[in-house]
Protein backbone atom coordinates (compact mmCIF):
# COMPACT_ATOMS: atom_id res chain seq x y z
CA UNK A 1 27.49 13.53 66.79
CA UNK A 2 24.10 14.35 66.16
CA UNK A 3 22.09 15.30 63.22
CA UNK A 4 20.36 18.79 63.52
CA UNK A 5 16.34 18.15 62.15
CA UNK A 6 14.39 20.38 60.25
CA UNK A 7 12.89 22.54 62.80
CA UNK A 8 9.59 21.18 61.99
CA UNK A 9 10.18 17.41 63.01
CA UNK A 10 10.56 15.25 65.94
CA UNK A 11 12.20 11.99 66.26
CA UNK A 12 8.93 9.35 66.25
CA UNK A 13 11.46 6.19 66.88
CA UNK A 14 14.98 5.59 67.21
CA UNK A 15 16.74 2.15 66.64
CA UNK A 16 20.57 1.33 66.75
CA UNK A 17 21.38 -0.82 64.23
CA UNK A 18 24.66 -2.63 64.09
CA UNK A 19 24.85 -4.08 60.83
CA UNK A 20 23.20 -2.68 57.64
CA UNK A 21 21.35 -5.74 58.00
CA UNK A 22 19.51 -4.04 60.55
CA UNK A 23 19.19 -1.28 58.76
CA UNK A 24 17.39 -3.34 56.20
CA UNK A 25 15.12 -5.56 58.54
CA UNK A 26 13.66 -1.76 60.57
CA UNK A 27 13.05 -0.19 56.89
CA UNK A 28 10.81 -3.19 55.83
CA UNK A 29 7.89 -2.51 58.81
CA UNK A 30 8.17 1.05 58.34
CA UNK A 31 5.14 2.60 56.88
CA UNK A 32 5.68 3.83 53.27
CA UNK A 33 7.07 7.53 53.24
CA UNK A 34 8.65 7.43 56.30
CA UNK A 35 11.87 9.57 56.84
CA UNK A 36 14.95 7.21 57.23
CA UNK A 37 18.15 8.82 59.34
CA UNK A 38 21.23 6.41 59.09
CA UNK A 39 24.42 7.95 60.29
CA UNK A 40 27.30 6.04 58.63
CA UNK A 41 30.38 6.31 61.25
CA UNK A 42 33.94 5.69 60.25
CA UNK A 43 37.16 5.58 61.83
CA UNK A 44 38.18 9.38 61.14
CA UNK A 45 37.20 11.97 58.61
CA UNK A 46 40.05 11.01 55.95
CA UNK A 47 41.11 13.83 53.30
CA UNK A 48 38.64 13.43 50.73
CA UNK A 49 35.86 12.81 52.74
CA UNK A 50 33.35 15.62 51.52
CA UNK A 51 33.88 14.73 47.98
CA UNK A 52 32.73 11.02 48.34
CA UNK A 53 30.35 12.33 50.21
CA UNK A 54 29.38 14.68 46.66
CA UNK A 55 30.18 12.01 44.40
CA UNK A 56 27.56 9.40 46.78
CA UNK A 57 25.00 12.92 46.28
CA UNK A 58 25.62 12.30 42.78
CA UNK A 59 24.82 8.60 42.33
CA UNK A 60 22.15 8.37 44.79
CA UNK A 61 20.44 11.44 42.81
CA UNK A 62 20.78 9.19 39.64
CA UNK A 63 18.30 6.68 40.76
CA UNK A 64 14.84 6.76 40.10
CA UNK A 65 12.19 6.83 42.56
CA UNK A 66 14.50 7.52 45.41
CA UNK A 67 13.07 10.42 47.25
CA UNK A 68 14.76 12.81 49.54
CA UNK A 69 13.06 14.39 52.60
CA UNK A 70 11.00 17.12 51.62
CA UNK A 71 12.61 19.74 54.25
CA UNK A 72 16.32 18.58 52.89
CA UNK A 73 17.80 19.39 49.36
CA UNK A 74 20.12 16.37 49.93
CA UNK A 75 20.53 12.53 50.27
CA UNK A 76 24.26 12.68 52.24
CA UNK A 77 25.20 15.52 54.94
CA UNK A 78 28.33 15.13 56.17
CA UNK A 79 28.11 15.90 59.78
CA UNK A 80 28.43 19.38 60.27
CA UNK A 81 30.64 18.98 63.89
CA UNK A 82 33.23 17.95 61.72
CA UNK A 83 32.83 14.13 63.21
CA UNK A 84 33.41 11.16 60.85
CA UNK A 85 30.24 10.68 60.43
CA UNK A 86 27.92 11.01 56.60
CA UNK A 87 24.32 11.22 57.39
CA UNK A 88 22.38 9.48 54.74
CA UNK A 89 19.04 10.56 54.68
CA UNK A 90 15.98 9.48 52.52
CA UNK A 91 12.04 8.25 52.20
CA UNK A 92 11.09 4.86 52.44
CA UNK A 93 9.05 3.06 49.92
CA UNK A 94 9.90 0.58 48.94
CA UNK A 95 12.83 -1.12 50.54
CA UNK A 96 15.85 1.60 49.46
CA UNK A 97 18.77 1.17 52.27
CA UNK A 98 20.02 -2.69 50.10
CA UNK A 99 20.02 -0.40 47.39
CA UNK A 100 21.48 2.70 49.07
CA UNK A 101 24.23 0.47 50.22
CA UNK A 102 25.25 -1.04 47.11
CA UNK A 103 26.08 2.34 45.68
CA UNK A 104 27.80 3.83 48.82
CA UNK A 105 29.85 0.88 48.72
CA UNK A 106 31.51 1.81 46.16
CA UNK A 107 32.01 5.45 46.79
CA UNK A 108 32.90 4.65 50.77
CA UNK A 109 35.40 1.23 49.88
CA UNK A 110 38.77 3.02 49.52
CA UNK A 111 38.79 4.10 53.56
CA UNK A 112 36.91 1.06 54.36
CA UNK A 113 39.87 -0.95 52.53
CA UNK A 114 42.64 0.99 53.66
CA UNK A 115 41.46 0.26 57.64
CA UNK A 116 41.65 -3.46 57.17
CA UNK A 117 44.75 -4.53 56.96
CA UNK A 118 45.79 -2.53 60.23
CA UNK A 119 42.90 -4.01 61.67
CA UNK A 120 43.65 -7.54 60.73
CA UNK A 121 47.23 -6.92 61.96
CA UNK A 122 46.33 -5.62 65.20
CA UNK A 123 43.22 -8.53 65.67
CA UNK A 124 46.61 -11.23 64.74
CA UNK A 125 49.05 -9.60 66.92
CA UNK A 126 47.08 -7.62 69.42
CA UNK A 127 49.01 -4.57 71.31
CA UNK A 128 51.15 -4.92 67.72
CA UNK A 129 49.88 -1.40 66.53
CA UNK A 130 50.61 0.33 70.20
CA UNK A 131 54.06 -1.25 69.68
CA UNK A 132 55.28 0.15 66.06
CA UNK A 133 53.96 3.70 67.58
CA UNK A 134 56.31 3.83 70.31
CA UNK A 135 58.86 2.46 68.23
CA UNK A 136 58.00 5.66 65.76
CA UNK A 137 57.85 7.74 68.43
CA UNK A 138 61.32 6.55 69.51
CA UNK A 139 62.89 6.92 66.53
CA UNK A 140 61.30 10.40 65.94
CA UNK A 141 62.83 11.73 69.27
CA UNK A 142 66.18 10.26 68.71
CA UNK A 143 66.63 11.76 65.90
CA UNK A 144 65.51 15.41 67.62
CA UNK A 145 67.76 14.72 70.01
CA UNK A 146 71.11 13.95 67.76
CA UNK A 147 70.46 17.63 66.35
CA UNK A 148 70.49 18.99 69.84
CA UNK A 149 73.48 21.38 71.05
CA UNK A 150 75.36 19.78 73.57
């Protein structure tokens, strides 16, 4: 999970950020131009994952006076260790990552929406989710087992 640099730079400061809120407070005392790194981490790399990632290229390309770092042709990497992981990267000034947000949003919401109801069932009922898999699991080896020569 990590992002390989241009040769050329060096990480000057490195925050965690939980929230995109976060994201959002660290941008606004950066100093304008600064390179912004914000690995966006889901769940697992769903099928489809490399053309959001194009399609969030696309729309992120569209808006004006977004810049991109001058060593990188792109906005979004996808991580290249096949981890679930798009690396959004861009220059700050003014404010962008509200911005970036909104239109990632709408690229990113199918996975994000598809993960919540499981989530919400397994936060209701918790060990629920562990449950139905061994029940699945069950059921899968029965039915091996009913095909079986005795």
């Amino acid at each position: 999970m990590a992002f390989r640099l241009p040769v050329n730079l060096g990480i000057g400061q490195q925050y965690t950020a939980a929230s995109p809120g976060d994201v959002a407070a660290l941008e606004s005392y950066l100093p304008p131009n600064s390179r912004v790194l914000v690995g966006l981490a889901f769940a697992e790399r769903y099928d489809g994952f490399e053309e959001d990632c194009e399609l969030a290229e696309a729309a992120l390309r569209e808006q004006a006076g977004l810049s991109m770092w001058p060593e990188l042709d792109r906005f979004i990497i996808p991580d290249p260790d096949g981890e679930p992981i798009a690396w959004v990267s861009y220059q700050s000034s003014p404010v962008w990552w509200t911005i970036i947000l909104l239109i990632l949003g709408g690229i990113f919401i199918l996975p994000i929406i598809g993960v919540l109801p499981l989530w919400i069932i397994d936060l209701m009922f918790p060990g629920f989710m562990e449950t139905i898999t061994t029940i699945v699991t069950l059921v899968i080896v029965g039915g091996i087992m009913l095909f079986m020569p005795k």
